[in-house]
PDB file of N, CA and C in Angstrom:
ATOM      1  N   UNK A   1      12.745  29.159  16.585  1.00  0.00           N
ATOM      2  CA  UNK A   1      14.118  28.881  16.228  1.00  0.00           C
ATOM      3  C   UNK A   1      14.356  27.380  16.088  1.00  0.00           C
ATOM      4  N   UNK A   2      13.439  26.577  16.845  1.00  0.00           N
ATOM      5  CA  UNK A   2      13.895  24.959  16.792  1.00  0.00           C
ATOM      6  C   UNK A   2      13.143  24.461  14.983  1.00  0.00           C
ATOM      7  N   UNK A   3      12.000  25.086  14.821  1.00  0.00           N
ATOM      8  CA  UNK A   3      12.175  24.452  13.206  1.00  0.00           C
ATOM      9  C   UNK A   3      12.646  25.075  12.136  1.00  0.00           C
ATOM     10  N   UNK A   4      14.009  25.874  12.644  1.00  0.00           N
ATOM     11  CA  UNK A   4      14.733  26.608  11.766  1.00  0.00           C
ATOM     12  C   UNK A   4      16.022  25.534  11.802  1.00  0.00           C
ATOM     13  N   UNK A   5      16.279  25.041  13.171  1.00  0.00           N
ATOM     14  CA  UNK A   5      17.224  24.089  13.248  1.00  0.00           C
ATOM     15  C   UNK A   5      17.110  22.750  12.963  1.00  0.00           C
ATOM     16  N   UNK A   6      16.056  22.520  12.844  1.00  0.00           N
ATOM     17  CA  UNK A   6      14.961  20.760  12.445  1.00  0.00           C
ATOM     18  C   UNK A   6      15.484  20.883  11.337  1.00  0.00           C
ATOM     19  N   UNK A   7      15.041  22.386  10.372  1.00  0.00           N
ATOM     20  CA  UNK A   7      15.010  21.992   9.135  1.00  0.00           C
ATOM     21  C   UNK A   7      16.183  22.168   8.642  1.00  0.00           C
ATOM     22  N   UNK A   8      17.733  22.658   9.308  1.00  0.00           N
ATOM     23  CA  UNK A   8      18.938  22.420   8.625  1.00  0.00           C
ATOM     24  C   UNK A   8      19.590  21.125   8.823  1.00  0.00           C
ATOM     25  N   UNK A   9      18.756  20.294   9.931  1.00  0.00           N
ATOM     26  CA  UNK A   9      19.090  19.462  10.206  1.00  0.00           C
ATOM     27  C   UNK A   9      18.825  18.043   9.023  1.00  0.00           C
ATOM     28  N   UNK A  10      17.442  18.416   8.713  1.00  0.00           N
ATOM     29  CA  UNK A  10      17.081  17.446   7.480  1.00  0.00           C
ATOM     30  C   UNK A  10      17.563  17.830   6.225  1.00  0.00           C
ATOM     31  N   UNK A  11      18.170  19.097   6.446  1.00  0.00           N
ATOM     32  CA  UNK A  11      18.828  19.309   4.951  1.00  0.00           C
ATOM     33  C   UNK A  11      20.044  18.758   4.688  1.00  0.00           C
ATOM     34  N   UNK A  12      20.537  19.019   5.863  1.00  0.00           N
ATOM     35  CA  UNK A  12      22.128  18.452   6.063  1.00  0.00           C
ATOM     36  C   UNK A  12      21.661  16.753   5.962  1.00  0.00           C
ATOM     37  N   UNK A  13      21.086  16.067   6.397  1.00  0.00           N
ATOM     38  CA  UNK A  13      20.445  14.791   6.371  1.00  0.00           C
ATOM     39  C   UNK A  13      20.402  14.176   4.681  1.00  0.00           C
ATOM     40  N   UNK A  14      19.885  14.949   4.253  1.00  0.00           N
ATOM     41  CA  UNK A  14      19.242  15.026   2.582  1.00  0.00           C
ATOM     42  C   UNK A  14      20.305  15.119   1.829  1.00  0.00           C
ATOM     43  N   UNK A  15      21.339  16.041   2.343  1.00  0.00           N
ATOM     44  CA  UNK A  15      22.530  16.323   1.560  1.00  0.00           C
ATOM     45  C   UNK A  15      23.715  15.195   1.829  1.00  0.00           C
ATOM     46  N   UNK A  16      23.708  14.633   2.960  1.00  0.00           N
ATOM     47  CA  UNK A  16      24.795  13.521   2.620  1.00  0.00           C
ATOM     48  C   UNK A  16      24.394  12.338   2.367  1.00  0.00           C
ATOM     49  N   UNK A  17      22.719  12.229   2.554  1.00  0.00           N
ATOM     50  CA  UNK A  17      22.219  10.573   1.657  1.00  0.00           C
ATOM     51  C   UNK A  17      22.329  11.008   0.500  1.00  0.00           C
ATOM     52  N   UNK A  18      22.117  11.916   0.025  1.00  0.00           N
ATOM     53  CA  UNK A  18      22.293  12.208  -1.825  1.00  0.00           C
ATOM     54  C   UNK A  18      23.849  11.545  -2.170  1.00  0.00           C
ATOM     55  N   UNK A  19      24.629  12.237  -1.616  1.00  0.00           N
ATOM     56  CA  UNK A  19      25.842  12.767  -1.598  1.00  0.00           C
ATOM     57  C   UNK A  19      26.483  11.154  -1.607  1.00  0.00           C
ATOM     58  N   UNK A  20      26.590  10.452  -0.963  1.00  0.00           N
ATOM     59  CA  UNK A  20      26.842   8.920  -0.428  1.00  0.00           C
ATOM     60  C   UNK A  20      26.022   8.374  -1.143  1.00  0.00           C
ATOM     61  N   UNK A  21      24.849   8.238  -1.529  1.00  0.00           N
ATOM     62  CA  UNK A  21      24.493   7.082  -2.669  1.00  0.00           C
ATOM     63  C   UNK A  21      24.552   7.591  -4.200  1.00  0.00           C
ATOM     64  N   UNK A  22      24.547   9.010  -4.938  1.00  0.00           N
ATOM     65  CA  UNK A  22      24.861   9.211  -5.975  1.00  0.00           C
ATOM     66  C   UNK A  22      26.313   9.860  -6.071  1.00  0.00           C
ATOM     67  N   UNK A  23      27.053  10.360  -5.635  1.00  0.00           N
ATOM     68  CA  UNK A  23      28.322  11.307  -5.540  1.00  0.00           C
ATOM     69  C   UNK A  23      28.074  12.256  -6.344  1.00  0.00           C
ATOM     70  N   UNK A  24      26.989  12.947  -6.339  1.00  0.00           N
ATOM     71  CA  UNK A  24      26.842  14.391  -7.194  1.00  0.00           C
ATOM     72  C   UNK A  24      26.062  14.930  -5.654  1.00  0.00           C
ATOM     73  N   UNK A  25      26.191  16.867  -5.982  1.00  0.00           N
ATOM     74  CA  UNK A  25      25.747  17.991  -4.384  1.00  0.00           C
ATOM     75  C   UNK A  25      24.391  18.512  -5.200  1.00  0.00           C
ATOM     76  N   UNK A  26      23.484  18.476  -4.817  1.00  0.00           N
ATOM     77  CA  UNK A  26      22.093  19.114  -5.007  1.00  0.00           C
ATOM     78  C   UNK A  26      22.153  20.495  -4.298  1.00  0.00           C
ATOM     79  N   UNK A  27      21.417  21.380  -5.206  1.00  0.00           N
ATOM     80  CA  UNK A  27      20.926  23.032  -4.890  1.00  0.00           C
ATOM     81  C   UNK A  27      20.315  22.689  -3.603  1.00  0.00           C
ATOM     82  N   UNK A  28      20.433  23.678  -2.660  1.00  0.00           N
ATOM     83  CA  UNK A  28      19.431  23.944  -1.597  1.00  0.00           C
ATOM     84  C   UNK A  28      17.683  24.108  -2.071  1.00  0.00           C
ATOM     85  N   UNK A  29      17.958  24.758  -2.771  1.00  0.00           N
ATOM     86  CA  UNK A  29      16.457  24.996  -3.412  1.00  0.00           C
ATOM     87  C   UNK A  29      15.871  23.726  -3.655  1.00  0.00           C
ATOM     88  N   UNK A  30      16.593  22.809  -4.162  1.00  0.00           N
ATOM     89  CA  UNK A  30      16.089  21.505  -4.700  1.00  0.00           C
ATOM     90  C   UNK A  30      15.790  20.628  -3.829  1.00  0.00           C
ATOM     91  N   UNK A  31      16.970  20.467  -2.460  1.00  0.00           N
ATOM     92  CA  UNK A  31      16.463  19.966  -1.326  1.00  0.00           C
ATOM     93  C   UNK A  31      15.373  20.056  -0.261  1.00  0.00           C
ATOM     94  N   UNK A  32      15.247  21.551  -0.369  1.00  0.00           N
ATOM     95  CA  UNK A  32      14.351  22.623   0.332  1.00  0.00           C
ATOM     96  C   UNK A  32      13.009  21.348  -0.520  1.00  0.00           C
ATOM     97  N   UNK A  33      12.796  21.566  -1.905  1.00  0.00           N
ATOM     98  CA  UNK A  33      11.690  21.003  -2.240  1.00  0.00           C
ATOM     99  C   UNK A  33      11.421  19.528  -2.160  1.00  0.00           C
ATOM    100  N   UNK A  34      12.568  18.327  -1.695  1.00  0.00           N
ATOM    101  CA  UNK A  34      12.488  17.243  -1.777  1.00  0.00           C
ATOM    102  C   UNK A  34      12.121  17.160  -0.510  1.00  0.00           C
ATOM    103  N   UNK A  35      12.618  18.077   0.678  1.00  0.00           N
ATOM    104  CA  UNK A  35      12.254  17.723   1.955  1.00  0.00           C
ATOM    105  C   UNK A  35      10.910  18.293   2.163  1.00  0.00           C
ATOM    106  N   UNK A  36       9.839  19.337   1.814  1.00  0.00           N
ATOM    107  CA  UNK A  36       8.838  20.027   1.731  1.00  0.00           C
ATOM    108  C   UNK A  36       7.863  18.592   1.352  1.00  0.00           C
ATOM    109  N   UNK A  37       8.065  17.961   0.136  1.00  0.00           N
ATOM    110  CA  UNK A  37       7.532  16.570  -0.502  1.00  0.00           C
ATOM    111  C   UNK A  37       7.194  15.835   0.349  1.00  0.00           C
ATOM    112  N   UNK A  38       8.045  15.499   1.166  1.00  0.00           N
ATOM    113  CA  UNK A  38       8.383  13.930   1.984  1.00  0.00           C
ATOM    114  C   UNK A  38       8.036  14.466   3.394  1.00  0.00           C
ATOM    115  N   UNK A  39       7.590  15.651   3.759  1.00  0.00           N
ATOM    116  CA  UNK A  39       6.182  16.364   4.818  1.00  0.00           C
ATOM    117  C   UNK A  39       5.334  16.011   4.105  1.00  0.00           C
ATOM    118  N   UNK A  40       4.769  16.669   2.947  1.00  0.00           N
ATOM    119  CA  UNK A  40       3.847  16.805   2.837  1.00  0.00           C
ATOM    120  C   UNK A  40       3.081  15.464   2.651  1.00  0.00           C
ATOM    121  N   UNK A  41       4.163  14.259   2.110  1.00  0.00           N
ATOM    122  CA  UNK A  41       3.901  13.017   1.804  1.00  0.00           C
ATOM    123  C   UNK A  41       3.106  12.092   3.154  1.00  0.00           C
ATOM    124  N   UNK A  42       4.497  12.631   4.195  1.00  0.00           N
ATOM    125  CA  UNK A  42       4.332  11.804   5.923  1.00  0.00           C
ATOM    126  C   UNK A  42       3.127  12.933   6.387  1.00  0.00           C
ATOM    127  N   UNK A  43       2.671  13.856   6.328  1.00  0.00           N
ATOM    128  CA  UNK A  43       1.023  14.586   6.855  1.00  0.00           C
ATOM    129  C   UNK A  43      -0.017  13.683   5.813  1.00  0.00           C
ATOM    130  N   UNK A  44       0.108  13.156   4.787  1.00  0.00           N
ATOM    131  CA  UNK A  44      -0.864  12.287   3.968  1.00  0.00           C
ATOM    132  C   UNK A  44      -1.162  10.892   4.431  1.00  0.00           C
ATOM    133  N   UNK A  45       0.083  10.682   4.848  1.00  0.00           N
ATOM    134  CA  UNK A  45      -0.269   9.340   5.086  1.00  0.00           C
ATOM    135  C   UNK A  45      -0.749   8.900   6.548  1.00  0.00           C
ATOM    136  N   UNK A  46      -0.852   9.916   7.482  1.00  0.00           N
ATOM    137  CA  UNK A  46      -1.484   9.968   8.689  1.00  0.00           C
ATOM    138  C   UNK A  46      -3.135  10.020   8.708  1.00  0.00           C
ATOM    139  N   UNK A  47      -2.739  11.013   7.317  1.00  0.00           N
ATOM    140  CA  UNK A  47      -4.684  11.701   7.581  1.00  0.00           C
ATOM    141  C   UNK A  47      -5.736  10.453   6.497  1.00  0.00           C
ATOM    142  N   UNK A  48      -4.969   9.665   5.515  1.00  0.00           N
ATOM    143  CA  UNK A  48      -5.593   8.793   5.428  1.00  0.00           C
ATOM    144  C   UNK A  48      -5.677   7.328   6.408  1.00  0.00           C
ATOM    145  N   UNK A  49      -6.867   6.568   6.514  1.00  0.00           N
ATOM    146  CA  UNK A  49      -7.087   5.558   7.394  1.00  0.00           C
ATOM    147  C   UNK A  49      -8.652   4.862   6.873  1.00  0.00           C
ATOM    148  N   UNK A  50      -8.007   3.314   6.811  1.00  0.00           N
ATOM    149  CA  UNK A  50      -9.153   2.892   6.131  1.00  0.00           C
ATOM    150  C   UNK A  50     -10.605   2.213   7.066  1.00  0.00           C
ATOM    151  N   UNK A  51     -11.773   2.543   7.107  1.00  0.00           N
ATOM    152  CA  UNK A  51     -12.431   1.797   7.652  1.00  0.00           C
ATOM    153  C   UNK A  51     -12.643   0.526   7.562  1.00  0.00           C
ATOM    154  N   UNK A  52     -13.037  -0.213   8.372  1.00  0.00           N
ATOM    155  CA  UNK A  52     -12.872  -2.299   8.058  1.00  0.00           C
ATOM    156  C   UNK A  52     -14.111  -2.085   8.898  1.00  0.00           C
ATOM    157  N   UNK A  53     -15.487  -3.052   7.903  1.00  0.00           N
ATOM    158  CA  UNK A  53     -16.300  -3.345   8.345  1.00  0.00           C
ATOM    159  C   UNK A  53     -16.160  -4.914   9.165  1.00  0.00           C
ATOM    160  N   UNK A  54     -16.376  -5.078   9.754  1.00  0.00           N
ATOM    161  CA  UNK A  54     -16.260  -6.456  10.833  1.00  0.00           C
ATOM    162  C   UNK A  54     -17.506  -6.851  11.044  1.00  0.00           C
ATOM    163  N   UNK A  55     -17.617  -8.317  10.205  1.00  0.00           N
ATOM    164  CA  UNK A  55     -18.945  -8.964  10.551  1.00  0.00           C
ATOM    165  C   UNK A  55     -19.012 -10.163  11.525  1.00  0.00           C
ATOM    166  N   UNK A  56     -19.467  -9.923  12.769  1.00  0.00           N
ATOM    167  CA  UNK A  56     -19.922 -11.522  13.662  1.00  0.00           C
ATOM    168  C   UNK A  56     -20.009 -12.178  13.483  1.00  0.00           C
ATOM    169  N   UNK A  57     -20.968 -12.436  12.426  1.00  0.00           N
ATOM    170  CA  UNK A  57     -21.450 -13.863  11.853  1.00  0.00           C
ATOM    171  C   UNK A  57     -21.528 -13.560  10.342  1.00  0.00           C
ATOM    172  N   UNK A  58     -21.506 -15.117  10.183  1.00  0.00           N
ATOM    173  CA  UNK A  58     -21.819 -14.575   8.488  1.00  0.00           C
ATOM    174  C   UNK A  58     -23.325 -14.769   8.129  1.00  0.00           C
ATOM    175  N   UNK A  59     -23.954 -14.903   9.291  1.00  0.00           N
ATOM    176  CA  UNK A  59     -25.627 -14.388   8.813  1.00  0.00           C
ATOM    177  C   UNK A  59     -25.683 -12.810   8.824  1.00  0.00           C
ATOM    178  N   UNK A  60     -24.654 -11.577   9.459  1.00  0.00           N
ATOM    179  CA  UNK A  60     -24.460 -10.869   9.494  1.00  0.00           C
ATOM    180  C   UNK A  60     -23.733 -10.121   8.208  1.00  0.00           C
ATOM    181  N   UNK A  61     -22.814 -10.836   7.499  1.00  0.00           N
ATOM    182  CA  UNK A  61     -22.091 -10.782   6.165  1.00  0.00           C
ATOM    183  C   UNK A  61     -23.447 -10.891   5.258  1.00  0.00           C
ATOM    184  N   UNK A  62     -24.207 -11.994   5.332  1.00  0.00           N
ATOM    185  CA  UNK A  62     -25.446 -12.511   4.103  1.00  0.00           C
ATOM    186  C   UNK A  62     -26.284 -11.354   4.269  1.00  0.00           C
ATOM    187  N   UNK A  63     -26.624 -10.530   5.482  1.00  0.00           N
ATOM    188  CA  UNK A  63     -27.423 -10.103   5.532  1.00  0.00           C
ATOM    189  C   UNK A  63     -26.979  -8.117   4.933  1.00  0.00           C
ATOM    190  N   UNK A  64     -25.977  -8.034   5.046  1.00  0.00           N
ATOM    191  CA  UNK A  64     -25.149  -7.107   4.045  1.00  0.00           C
ATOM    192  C   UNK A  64     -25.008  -6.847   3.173  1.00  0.00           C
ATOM    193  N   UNK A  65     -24.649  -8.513   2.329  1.00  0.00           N
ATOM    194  CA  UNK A  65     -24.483  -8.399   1.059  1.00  0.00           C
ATOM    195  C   UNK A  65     -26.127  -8.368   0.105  1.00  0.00           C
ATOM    196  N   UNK A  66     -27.355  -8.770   1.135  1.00  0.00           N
ATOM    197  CA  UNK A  66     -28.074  -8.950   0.601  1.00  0.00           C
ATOM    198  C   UNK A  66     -28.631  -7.388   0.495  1.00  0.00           C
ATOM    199  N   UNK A  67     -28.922  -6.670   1.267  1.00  0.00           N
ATOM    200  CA  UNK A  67     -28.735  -5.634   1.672  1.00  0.00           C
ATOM    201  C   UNK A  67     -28.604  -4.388   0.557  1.00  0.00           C
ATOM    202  N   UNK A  68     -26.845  -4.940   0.316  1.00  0.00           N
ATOM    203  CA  UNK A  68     -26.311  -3.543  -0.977  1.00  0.00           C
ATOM    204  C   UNK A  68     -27.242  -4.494  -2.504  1.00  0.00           C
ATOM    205  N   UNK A  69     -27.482  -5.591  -3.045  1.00  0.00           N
ATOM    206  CA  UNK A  69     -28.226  -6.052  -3.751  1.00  0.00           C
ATOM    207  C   UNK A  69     -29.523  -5.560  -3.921  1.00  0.00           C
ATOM    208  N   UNK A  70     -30.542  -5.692  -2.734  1.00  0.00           N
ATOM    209  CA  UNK A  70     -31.388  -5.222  -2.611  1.00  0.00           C
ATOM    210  C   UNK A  70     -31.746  -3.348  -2.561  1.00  0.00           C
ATOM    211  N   UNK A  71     -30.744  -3.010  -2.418  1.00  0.00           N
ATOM    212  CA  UNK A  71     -31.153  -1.664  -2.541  1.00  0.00           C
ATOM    213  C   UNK A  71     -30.451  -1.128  -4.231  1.00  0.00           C
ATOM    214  N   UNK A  72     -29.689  -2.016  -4.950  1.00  0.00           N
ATOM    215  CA  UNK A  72     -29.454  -1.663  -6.015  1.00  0.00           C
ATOM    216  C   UNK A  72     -30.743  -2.129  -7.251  1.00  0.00           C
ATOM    217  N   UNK A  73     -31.147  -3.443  -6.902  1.00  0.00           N
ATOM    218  CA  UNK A  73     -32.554  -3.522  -7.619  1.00  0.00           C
ATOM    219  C   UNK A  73     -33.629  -2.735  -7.373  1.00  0.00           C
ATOM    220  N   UNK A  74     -34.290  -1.885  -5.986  1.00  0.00           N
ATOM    221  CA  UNK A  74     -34.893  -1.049  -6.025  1.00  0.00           C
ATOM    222  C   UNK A  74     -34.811  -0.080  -6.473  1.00  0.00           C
ATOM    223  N   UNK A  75     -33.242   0.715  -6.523  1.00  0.00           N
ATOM    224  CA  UNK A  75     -33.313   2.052  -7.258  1.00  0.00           C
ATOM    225  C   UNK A  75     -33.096   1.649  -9.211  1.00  0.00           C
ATOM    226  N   UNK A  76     -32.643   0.689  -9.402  1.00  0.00           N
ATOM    227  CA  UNK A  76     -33.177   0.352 -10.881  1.00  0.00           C
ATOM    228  C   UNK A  76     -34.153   0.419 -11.324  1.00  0.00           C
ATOM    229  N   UNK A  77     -35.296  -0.269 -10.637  1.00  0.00           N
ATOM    230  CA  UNK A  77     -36.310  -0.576 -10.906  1.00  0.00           C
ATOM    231  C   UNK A  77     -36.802   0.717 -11.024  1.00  0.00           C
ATOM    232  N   UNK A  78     -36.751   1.761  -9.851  1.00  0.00           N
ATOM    233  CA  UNK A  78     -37.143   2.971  -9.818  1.00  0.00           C
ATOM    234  C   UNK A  78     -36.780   3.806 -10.792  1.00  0.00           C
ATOM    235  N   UNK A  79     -35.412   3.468 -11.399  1.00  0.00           N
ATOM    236  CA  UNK A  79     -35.379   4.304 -12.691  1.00  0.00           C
ATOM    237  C   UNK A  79     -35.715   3.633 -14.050  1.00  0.00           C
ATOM    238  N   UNK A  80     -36.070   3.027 -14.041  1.00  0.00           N
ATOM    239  CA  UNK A  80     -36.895   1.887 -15.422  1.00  0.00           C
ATOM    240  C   UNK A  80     -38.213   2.691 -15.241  1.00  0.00           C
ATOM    241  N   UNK A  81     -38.645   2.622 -14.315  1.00  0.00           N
ATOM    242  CA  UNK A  81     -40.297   3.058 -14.132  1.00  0.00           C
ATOM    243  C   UNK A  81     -40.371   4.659 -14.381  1.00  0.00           C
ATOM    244  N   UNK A  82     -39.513   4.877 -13.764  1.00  0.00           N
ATOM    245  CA  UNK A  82     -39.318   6.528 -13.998  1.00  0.00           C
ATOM    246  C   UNK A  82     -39.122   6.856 -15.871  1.00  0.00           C
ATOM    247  N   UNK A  83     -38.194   6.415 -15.981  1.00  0.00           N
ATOM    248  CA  UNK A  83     -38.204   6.423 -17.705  1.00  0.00           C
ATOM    249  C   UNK A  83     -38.931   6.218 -18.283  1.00  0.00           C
ATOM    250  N   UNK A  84     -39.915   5.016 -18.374  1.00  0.00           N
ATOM    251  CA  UNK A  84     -41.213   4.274 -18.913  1.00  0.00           C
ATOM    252  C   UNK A  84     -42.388   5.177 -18.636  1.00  0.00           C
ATOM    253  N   UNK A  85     -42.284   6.035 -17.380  1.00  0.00           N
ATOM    254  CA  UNK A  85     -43.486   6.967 -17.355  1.00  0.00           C
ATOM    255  C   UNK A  85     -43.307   8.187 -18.402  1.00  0.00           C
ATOM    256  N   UNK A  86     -42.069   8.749 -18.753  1.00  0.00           N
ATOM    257  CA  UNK A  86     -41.172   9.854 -18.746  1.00  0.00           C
ATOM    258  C   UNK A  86     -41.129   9.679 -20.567  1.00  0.00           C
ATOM    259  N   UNK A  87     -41.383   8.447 -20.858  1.00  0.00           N
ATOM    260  CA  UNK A  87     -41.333   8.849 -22.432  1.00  0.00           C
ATOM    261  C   UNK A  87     -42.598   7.598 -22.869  1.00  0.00           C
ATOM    262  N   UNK A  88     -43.357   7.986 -22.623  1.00  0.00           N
ATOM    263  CA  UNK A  88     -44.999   7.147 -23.363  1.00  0.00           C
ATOM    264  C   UNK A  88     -45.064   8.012 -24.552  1.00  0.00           C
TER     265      UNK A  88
END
């Protein structure tokens, strides 16, 4: 019964910010779906979260960046060679 009352509560909520900043009354149905939105919006923005890599030092940064470099010239290389075998 309490998110039967939550949710007349945000309707009634929905209905007089409408109401007070445009002076026109919105369908229930319509509110029903603006308030459904703005859940589904505030459950999104919880479940995303960004990871931050944090480097000590920046011999720790050099050694990263060298890192994603180095493993992008090996798998090139690996597909150059792969191709070059793949059509003689």
């Amino acid at each position: 019964m309490s998110s039967k009352s939550n949710y007349k509560k945000k309707l009634e909520i929905f209905r007089t910010y409408y109401k007070t900043n445009t002076g026109e009354n919105l369908d229930d149905e319509l509110l029903h779906i603006i308030i459904k939105i703005s859940e589904a919006h505030a459950d999104l923005k919880k479940d995303i979260s960004t990871k931050k890599i944090v480097f000590l030092s920046a011999w720790d940064y050099f050694m990263f960046g060298l890192g994603s470099l180095v493993t992008a010239t090996i798998m090139s290389c690996f597909f150059i060679i792969l191709f070059l075998l793949l059509h003689k």
